[in-house]
N, C-alpha and C. Protein backbone atom coordinates (compact mmCIF):
# COMPACT_ATOMS: atom_id res chain seq x y z
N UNK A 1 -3.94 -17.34 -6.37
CA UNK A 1 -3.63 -16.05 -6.95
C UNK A 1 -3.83 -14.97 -5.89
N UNK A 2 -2.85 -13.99 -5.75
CA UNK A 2 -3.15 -13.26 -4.96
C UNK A 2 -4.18 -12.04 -5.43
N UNK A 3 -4.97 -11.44 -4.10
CA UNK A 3 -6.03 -10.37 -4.72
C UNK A 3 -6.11 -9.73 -3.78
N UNK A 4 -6.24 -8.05 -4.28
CA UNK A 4 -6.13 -6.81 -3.66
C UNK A 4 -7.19 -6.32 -3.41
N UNK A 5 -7.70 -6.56 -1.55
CA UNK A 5 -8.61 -6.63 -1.36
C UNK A 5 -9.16 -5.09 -1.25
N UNK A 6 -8.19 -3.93 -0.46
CA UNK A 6 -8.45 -3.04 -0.50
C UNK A 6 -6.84 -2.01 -0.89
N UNK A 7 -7.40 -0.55 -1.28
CA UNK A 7 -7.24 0.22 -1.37
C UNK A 7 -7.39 1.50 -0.74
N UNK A 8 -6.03 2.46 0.20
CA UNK A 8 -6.15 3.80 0.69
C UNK A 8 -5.28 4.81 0.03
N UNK A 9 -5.51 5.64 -0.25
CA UNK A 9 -5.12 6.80 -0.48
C UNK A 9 -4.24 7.65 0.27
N UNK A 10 -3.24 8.62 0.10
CA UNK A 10 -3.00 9.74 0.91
C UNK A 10 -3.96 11.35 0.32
N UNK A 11 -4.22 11.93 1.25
CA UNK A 11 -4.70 13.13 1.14
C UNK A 11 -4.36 13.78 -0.18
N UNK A 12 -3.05 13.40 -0.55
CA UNK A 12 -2.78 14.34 -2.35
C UNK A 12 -3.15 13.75 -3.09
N UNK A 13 -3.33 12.02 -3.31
CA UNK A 13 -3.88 10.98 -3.76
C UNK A 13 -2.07 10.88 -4.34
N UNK A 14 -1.31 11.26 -4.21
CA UNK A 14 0.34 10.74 -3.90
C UNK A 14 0.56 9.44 -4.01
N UNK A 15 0.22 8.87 -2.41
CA UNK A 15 0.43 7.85 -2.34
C UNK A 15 -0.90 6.78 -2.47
N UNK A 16 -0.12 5.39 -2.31
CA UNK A 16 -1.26 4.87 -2.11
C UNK A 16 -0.78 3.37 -1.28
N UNK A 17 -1.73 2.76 -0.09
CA UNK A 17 -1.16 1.54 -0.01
C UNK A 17 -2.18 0.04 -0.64
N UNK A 18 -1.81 -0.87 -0.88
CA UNK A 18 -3.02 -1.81 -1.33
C UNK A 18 -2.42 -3.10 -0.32
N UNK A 19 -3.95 -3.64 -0.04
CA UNK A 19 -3.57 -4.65 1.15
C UNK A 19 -3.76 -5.72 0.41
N UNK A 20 -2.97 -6.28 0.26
CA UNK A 20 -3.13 -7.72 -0.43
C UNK A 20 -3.77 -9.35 0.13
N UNK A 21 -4.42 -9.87 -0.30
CA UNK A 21 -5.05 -11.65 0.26
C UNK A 21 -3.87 -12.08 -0.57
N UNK A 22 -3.07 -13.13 0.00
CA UNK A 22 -2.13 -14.24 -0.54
C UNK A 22 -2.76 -15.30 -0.75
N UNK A 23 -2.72 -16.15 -1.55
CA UNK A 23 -2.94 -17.88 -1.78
C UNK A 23 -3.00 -18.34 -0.79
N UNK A 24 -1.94 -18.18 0.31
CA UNK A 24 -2.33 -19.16 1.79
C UNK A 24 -2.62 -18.80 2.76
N UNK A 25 -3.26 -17.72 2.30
CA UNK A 25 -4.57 -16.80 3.86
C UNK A 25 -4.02 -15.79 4.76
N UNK A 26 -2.60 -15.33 3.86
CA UNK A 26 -1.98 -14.32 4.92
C UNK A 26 -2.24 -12.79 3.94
N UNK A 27 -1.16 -12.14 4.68
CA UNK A 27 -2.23 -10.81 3.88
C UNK A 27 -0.71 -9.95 3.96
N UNK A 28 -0.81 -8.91 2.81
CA UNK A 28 0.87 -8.58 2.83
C UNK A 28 0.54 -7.02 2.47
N UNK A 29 0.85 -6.14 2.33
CA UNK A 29 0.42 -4.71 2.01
C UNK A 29 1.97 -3.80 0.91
N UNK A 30 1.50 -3.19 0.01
CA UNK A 30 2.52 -2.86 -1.16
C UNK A 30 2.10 -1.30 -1.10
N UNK A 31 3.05 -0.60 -0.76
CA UNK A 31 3.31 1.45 -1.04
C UNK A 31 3.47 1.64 -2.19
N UNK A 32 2.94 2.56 -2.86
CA UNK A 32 3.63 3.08 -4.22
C UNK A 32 3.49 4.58 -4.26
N UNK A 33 4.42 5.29 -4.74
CA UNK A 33 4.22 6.53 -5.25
C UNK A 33 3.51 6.91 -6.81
N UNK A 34 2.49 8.20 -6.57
CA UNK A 34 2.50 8.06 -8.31
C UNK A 34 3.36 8.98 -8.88
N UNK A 35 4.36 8.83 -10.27
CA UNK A 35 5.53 9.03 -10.75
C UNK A 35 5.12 9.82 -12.29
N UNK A 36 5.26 10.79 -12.52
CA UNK A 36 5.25 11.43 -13.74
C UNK A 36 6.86 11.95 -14.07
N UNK A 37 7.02 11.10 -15.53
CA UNK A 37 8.15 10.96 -15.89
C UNK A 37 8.64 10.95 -17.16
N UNK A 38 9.30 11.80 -17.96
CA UNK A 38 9.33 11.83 -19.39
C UNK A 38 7.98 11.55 -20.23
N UNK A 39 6.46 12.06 -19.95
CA UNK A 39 5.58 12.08 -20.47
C UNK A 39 5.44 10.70 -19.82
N UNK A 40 5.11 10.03 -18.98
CA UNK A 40 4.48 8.76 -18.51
C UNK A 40 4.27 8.89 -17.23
N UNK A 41 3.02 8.44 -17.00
CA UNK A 41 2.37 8.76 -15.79
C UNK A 41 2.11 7.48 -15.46
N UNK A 42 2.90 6.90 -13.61
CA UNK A 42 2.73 5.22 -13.24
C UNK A 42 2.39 5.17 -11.68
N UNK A 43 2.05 4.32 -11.07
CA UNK A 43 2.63 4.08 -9.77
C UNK A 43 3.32 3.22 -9.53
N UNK A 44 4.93 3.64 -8.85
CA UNK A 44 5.92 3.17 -8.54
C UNK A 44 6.02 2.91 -7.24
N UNK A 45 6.58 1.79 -6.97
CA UNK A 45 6.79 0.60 -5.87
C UNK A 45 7.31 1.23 -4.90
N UNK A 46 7.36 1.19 -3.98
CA UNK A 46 7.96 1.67 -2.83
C UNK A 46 8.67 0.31 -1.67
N UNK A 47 9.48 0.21 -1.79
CA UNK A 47 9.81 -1.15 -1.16
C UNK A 47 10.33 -0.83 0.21
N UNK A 48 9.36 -1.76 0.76
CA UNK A 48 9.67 -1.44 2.59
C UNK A 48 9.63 -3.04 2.92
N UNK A 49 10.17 -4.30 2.36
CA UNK A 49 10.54 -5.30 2.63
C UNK A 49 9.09 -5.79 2.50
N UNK A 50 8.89 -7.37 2.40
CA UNK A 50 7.44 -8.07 3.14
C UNK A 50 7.47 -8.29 4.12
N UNK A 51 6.20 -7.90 4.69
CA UNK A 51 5.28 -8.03 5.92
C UNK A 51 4.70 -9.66 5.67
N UNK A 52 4.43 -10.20 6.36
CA UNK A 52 3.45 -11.64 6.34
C UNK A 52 2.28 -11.13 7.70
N UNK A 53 0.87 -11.07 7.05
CA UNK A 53 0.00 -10.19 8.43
C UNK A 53 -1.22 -11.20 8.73
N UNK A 54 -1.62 -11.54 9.90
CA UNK A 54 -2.13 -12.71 9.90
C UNK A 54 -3.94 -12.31 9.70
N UNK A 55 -4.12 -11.61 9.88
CA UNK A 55 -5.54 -10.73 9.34
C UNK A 55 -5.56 -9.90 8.83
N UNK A 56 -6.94 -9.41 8.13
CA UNK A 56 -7.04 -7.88 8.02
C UNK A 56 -7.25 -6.99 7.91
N UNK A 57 -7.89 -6.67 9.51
CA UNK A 57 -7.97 -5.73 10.53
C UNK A 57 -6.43 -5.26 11.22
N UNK A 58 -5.39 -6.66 10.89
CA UNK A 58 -3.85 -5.61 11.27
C UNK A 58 -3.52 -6.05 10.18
N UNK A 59 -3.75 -6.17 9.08
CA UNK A 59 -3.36 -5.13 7.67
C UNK A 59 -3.70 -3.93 7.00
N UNK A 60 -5.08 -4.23 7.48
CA UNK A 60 -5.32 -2.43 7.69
C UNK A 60 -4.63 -1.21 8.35
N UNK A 61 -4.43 -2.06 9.42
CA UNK A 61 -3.71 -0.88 10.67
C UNK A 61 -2.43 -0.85 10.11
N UNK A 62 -1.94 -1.62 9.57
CA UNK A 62 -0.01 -1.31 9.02
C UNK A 62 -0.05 -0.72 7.26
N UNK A 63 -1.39 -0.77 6.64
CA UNK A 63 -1.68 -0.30 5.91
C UNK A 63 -1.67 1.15 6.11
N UNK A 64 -2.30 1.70 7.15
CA UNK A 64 -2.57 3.18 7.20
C UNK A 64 -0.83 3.63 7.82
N UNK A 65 -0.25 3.02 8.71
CA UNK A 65 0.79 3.26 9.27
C UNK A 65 1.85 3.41 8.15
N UNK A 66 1.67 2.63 7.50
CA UNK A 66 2.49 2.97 6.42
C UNK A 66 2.24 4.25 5.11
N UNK A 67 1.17 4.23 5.33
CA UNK A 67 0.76 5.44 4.19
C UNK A 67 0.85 7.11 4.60
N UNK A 68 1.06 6.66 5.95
CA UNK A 68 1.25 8.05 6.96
C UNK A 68 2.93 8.24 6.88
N UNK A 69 3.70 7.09 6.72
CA UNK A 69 5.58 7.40 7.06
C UNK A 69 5.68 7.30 5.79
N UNK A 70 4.74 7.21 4.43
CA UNK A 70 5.08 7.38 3.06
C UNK A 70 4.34 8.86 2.55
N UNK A 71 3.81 9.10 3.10
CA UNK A 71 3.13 10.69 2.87
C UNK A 71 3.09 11.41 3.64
N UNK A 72 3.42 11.72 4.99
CA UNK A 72 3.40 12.28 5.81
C UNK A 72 2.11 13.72 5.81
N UNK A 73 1.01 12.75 5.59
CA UNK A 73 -0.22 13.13 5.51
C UNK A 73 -1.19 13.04 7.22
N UNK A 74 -1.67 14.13 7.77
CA UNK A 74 -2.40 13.68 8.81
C UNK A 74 -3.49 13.38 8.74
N UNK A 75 -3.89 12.35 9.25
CA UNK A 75 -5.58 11.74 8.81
C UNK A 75 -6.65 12.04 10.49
């Protein structure tokens, strides 16, 4: 089963990326925007293809890289 090991934020709390553990020890990372919409409040997917990341310490790093070209937030 896969499990979401961590969680970052952007500065508006906007975005967000989550780094994922896979079943077979690789590690994959998912963008979402949060979406208020006809009275429903979600976070929506942001699809930037899969990554397959072989640790993560560089899922972290493509974690933040990505949360920076999805929010264009400076950290």
């Amino acid at each position: 089963m896969e499990q979401v090991i961590q969680e970052f934020f952007s500065l508006s709390k906007n975005y967000k990326v989550q780094i994922i553990k896979r079943r077979d020890g690789l590690y994959t990372t998912e963008a979402y925007r949060w979406m208020e919409d006809c009275g429903y409040e979600f976070w929506s997917y942001i699809s930037q293809g899969l990554t397959l990341i072989d640790s993560e310490e560089h899922a972290r790093k493509i974690a933040m890289e990505q949360l920076k070209e999805c929010s264009r937030d400076e950290f």
